[in-house]
N, C-alpha and C. Protein backbone atom coordinates (compact mmCIF):
# COMPACT_ATOMS: atom_id res chain seq x y z
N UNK A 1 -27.17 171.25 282.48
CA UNK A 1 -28.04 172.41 282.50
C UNK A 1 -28.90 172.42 281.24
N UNK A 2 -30.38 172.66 281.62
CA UNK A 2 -31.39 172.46 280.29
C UNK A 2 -31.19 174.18 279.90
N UNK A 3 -31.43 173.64 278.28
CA UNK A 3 -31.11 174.92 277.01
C UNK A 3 -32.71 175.60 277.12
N UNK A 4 -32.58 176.73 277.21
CA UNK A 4 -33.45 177.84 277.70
C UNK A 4 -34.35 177.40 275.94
N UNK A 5 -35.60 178.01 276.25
CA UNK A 5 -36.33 178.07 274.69
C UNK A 5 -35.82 179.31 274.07
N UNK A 6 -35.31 180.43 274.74
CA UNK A 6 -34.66 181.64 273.85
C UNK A 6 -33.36 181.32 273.76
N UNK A 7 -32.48 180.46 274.12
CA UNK A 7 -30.91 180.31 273.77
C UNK A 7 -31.34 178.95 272.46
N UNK A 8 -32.31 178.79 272.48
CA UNK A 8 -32.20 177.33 271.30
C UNK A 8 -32.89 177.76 269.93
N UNK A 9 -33.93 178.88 270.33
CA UNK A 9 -34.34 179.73 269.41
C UNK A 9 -33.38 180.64 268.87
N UNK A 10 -32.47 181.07 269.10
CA UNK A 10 -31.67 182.19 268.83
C UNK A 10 -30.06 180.94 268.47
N UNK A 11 -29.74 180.06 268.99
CA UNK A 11 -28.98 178.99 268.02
C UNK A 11 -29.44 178.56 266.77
N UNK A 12 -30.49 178.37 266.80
CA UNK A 12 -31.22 177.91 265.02
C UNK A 12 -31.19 178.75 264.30
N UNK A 13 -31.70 180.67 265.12
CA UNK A 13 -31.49 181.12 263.85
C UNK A 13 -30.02 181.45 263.47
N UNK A 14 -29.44 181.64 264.84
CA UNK A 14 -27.52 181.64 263.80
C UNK A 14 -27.34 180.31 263.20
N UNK A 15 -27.69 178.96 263.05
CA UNK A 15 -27.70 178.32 261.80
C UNK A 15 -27.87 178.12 260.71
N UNK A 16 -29.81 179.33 260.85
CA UNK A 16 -30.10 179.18 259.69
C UNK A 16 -29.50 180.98 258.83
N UNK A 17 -29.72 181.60 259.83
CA UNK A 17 -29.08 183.04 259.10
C UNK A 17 -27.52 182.65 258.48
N UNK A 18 -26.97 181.81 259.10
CA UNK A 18 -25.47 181.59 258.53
C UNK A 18 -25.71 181.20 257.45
N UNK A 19 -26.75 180.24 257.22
CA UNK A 19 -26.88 179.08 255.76
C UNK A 19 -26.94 180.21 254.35
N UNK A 20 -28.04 181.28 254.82
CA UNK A 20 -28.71 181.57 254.48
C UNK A 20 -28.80 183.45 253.86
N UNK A 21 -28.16 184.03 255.12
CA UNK A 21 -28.14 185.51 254.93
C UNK A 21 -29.39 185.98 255.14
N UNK A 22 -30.43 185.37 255.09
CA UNK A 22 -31.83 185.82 255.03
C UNK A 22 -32.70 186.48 256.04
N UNK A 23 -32.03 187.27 257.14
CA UNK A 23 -33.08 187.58 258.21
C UNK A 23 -34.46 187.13 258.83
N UNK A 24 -35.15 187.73 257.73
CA UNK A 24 -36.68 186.84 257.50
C UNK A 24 -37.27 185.76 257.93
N UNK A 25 -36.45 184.75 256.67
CA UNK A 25 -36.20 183.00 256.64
C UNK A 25 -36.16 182.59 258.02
N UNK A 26 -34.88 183.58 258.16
CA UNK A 26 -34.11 182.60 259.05
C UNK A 26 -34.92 182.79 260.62
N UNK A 27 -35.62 183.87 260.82
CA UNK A 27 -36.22 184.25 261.86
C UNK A 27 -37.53 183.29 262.53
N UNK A 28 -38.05 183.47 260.69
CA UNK A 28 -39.17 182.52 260.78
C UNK A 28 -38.78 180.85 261.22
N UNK A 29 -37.85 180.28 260.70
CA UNK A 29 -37.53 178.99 260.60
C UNK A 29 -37.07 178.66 262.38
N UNK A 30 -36.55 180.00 262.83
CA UNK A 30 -36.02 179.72 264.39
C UNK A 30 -36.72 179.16 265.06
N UNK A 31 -37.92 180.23 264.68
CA UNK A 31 -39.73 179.87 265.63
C UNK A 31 -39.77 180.59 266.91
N UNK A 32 -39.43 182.24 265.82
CA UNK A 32 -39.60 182.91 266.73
C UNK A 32 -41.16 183.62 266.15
N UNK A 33 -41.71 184.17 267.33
CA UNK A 33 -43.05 184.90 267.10
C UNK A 33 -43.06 185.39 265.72
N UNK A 34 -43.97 185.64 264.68
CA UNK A 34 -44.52 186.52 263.64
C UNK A 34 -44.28 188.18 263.88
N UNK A 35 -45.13 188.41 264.75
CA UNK A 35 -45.41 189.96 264.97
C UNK A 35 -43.98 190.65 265.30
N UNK A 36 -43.12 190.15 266.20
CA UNK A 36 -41.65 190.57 266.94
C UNK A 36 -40.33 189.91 266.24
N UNK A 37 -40.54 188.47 265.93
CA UNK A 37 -39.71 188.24 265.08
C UNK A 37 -38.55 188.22 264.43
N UNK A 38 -38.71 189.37 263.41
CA UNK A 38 -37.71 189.78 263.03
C UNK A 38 -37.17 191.32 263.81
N UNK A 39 -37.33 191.81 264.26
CA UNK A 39 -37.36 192.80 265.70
C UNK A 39 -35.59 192.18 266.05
N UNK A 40 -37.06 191.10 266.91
CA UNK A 40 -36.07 190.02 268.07
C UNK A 40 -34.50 189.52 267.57
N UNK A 41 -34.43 189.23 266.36
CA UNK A 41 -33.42 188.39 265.46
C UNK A 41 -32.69 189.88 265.24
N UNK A 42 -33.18 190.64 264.48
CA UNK A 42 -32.04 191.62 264.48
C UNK A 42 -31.23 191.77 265.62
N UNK A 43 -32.44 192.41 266.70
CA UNK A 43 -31.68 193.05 268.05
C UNK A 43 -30.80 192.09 268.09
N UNK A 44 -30.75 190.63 268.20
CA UNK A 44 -30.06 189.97 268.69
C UNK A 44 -28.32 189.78 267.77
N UNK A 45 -29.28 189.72 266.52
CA UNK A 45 -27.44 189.64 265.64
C UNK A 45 -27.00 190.93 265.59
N UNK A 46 -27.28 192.36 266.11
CA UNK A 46 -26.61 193.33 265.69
C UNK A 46 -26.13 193.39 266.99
N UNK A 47 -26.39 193.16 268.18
CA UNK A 47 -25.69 193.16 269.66
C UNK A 47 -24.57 192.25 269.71
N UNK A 48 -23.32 192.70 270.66
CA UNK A 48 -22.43 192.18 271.03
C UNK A 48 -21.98 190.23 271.31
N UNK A 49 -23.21 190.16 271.64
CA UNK A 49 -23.33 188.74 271.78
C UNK A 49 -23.51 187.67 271.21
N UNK A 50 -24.50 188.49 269.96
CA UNK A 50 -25.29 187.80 268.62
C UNK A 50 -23.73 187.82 268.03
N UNK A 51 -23.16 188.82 267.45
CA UNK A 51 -21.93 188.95 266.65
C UNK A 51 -20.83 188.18 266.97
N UNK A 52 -20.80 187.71 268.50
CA UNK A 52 -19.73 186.72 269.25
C UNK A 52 -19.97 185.81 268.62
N UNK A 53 -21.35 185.08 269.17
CA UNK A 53 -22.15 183.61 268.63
C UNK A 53 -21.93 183.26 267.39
N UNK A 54 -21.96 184.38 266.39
CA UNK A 54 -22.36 184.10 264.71
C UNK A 54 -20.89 183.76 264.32
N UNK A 55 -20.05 184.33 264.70
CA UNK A 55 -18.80 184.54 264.44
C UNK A 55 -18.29 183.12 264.77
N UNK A 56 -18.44 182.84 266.42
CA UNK A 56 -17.82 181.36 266.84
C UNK A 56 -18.85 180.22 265.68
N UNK A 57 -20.15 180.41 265.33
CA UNK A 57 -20.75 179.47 264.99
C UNK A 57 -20.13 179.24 263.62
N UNK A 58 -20.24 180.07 262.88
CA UNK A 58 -19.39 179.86 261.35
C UNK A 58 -17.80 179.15 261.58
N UNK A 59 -17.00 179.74 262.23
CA UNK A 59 -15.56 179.10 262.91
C UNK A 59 -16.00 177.78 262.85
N UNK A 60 -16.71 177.33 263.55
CA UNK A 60 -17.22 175.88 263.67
C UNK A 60 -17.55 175.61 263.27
N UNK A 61 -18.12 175.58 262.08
CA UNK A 61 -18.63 174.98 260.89
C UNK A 61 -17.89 174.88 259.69
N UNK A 62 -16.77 175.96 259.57
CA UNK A 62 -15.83 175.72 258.40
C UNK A 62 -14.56 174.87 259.42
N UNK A 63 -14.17 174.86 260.59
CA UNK A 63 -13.31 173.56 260.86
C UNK A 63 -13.65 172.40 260.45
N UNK A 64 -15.18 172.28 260.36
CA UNK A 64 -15.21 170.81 259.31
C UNK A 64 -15.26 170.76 257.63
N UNK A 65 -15.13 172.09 257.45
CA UNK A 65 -15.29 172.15 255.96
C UNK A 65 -14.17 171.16 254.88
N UNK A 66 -14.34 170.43 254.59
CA UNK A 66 -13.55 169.39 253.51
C UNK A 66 -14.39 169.16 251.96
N UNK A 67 -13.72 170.22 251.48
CA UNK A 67 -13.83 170.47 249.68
C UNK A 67 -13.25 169.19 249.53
N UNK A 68 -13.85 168.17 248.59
CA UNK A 68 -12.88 167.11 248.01
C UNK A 68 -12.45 167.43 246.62
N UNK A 69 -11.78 166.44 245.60
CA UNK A 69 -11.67 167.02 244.45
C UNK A 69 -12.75 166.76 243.45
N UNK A 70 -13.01 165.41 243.76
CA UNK A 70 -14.32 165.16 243.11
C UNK A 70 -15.16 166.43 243.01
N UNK A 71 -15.38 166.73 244.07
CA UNK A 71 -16.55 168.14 244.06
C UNK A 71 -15.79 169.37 243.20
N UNK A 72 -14.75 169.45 242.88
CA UNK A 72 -14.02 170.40 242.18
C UNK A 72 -14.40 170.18 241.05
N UNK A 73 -13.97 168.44 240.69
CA UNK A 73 -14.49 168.45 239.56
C UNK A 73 -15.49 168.70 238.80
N UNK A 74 -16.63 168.34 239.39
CA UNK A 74 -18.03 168.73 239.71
C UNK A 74 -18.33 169.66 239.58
N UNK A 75 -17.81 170.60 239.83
CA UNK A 75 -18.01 172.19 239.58
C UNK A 75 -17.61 172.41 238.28
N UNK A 76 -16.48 172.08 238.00
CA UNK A 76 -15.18 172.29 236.60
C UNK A 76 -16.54 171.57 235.47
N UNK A 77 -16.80 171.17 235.85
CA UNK A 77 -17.73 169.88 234.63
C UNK A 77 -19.22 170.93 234.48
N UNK A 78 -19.57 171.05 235.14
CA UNK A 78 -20.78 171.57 235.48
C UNK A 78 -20.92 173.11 234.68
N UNK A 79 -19.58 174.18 234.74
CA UNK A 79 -19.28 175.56 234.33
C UNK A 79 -19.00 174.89 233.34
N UNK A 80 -18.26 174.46 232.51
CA UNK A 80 -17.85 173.49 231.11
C UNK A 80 -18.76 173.22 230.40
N UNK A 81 -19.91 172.36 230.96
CA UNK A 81 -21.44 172.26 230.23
C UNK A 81 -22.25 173.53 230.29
N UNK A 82 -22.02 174.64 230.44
CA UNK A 82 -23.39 175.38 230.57
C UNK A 82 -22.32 176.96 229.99
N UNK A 83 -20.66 176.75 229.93
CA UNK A 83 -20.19 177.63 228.86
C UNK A 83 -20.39 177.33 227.81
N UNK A 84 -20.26 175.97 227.29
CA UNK A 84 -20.53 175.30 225.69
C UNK A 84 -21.80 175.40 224.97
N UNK A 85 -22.72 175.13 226.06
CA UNK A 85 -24.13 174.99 225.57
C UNK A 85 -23.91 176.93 224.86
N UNK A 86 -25.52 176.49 223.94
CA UNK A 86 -26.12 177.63 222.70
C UNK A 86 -27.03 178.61 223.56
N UNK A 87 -26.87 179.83 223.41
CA UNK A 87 -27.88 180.58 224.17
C UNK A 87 -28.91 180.65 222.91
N UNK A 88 -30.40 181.36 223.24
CA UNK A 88 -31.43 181.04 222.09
C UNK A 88 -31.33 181.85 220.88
N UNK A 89 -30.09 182.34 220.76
CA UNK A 89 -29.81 182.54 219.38
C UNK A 89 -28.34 181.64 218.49
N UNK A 90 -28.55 180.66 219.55
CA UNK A 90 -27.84 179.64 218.72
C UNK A 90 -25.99 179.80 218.91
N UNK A 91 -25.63 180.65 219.53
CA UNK A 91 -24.24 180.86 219.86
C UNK A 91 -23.83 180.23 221.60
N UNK A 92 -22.57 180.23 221.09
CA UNK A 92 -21.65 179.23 222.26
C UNK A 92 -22.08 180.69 223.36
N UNK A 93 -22.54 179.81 224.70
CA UNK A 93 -22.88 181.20 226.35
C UNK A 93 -21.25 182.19 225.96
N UNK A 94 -20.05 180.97 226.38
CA UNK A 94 -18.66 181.97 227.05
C UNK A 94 -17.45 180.75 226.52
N UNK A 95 -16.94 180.71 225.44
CA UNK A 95 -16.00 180.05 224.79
C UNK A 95 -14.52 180.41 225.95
N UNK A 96 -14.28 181.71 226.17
CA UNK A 96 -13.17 181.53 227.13
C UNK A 96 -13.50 181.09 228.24
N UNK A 97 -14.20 181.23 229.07
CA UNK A 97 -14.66 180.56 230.33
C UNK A 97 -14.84 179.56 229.77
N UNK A 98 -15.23 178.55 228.84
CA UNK A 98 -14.74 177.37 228.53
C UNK A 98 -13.61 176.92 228.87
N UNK A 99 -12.76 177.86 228.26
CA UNK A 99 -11.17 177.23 227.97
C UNK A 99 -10.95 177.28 229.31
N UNK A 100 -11.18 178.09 230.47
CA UNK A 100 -10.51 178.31 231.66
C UNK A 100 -11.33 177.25 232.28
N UNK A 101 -11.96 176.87 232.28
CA UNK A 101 -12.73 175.90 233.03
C UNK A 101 -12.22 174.36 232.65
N UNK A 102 -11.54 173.91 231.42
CA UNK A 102 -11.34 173.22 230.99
C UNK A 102 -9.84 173.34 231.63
N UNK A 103 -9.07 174.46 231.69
CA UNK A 103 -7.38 174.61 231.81
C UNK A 103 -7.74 174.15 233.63
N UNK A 104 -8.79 174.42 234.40
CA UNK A 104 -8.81 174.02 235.48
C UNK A 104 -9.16 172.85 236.31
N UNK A 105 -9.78 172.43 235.37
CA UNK A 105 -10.11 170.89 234.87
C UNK A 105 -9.16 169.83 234.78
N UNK A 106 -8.40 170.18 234.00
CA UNK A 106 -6.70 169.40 233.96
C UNK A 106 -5.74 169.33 235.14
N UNK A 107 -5.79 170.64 235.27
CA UNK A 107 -4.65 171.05 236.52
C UNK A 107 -5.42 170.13 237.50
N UNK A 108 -6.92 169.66 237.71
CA UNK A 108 -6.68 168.42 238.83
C UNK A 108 -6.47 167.19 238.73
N UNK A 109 -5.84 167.08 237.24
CA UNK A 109 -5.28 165.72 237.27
C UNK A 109 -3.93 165.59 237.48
N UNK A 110 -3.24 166.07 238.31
CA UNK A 110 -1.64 165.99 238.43
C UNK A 110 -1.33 165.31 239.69
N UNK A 111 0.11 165.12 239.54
CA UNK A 111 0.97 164.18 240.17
C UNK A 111 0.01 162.90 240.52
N UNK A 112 0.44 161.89 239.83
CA UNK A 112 0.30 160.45 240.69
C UNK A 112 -0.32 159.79 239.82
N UNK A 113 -1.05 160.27 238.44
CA UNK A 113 -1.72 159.65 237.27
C UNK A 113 -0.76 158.84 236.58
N UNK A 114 -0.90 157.75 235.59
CA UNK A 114 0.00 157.75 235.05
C UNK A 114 -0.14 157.57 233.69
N UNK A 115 0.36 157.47 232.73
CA UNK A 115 0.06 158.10 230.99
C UNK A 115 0.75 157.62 230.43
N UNK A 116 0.72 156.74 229.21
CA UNK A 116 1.62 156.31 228.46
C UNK A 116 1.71 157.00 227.11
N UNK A 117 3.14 157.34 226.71
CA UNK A 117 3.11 158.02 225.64
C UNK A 117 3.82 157.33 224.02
N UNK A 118 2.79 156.87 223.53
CA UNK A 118 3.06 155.72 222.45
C UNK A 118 3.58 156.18 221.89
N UNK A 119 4.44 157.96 221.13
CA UNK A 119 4.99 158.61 220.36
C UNK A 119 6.65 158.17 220.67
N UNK A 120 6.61 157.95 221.94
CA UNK A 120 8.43 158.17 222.75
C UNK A 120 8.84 156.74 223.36
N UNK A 121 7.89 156.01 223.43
CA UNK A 121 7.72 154.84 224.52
C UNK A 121 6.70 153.73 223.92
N UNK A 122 7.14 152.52 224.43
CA UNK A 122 6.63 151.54 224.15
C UNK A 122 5.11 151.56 224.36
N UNK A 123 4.59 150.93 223.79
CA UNK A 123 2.88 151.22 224.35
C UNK A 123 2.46 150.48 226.06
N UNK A 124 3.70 149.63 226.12
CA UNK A 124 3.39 149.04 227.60
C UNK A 124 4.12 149.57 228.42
N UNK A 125 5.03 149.85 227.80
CA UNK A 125 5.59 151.39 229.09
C UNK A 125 4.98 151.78 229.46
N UNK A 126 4.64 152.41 230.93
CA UNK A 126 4.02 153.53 232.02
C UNK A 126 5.14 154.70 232.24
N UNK A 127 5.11 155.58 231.91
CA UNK A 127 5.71 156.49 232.90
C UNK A 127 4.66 157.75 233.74
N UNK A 128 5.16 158.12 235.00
CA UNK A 128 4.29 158.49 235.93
C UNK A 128 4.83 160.23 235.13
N UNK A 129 3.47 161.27 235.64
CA UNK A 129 3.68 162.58 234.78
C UNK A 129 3.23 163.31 235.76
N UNK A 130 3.88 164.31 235.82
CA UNK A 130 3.82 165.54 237.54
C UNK A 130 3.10 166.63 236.43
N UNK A 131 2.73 166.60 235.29
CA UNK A 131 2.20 167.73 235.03
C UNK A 131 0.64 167.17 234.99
N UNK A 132 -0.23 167.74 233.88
CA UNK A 132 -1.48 167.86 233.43
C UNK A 132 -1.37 166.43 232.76
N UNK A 133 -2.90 165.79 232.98
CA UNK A 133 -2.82 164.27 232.51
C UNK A 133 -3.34 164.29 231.19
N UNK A 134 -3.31 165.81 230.41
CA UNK A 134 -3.58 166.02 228.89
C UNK A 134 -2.06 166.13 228.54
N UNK A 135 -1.00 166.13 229.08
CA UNK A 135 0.07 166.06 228.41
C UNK A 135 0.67 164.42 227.03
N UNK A 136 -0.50 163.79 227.36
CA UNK A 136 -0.18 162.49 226.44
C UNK A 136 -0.94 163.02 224.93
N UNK A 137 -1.77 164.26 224.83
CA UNK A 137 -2.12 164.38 223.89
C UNK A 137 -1.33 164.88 222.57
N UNK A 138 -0.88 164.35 221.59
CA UNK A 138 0.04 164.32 220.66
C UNK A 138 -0.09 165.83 220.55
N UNK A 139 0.82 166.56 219.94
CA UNK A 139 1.22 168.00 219.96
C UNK A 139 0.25 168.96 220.66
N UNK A 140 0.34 168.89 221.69
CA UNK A 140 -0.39 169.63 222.65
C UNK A 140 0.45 170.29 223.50
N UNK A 141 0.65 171.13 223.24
CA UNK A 141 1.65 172.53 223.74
C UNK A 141 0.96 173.29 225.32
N UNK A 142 0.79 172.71 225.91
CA UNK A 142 0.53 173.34 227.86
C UNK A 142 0.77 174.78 227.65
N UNK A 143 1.73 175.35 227.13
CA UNK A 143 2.06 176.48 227.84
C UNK A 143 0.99 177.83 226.73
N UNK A 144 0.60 177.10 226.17
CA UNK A 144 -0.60 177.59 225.00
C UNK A 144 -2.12 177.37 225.37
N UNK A 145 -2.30 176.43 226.74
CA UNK A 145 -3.50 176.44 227.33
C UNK A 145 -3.64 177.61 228.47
């Protein structure tokens, strides 16, 4: 069965209103008329059917959702550089949001790394470490981060 031009218009914009929040945008981007438009897009997401659709369409889009850690990190790295950096009077943006960004930072290096600790152990010793992979740092107290 061929997709109607108002069921394919009104799928784009629950794609793009999902992306987006934007009514407007998202109305315009559907390719629905100028003049009615946004009219049309409301009526449609504030009715029973629109609210079904939007609802199943997001469902289906976060079943594929896969955060990796990389991208965690990515984030962790990213809040880290832009707490440290100087605002234009020359002071650190957010020194604790540093530290927390940094304490969250660590916590994704656990279980399965492995760390040698030249203080206790041979330097060619490995032993594997279930905590934070900053625990090899010589007097570095965890429970103080």
């Amino acid at each position: 069965m061929k997709e109607t031009e108002n069921a394919r218009i009104q799928r784009k914009f629950l794609d793009e209103y999902a992306k987006t929040l934007d009514i407007k945008a998202s109305a315009h981007a559907a390719g629905y008329k100028k003049q009615t438009g946004i009219a049309n897009a409301l009526n449609y997401l504030t009715g029973e059917r629109g609210k079904r659709e939007l609802k199943a369409h997001i469902l289906r889009k976060t079943g594929h959702l896969e955060v990796t850690k990389g991208y965690i990190i990515l984030c962790y790295l990213q809040i880290l550089e832009w707490a440290l950096s100087k605002d234009d009077e020359g002071n650190i943006n957010d020194c604790p949001l540093a530290l927390r960004a940094l304490d969250g930072l660590t916590k994704q290096f656990t279980n399965g790394f492995i760390a040698t600790d030249a203080a206790t152990k041979r330097a060619d010793e490995k032993t594997e470490i279930n905590s934070s992979i900053v625990t090899n740092i010589a007097g570095l107290d965890l429970n103080k981060i």
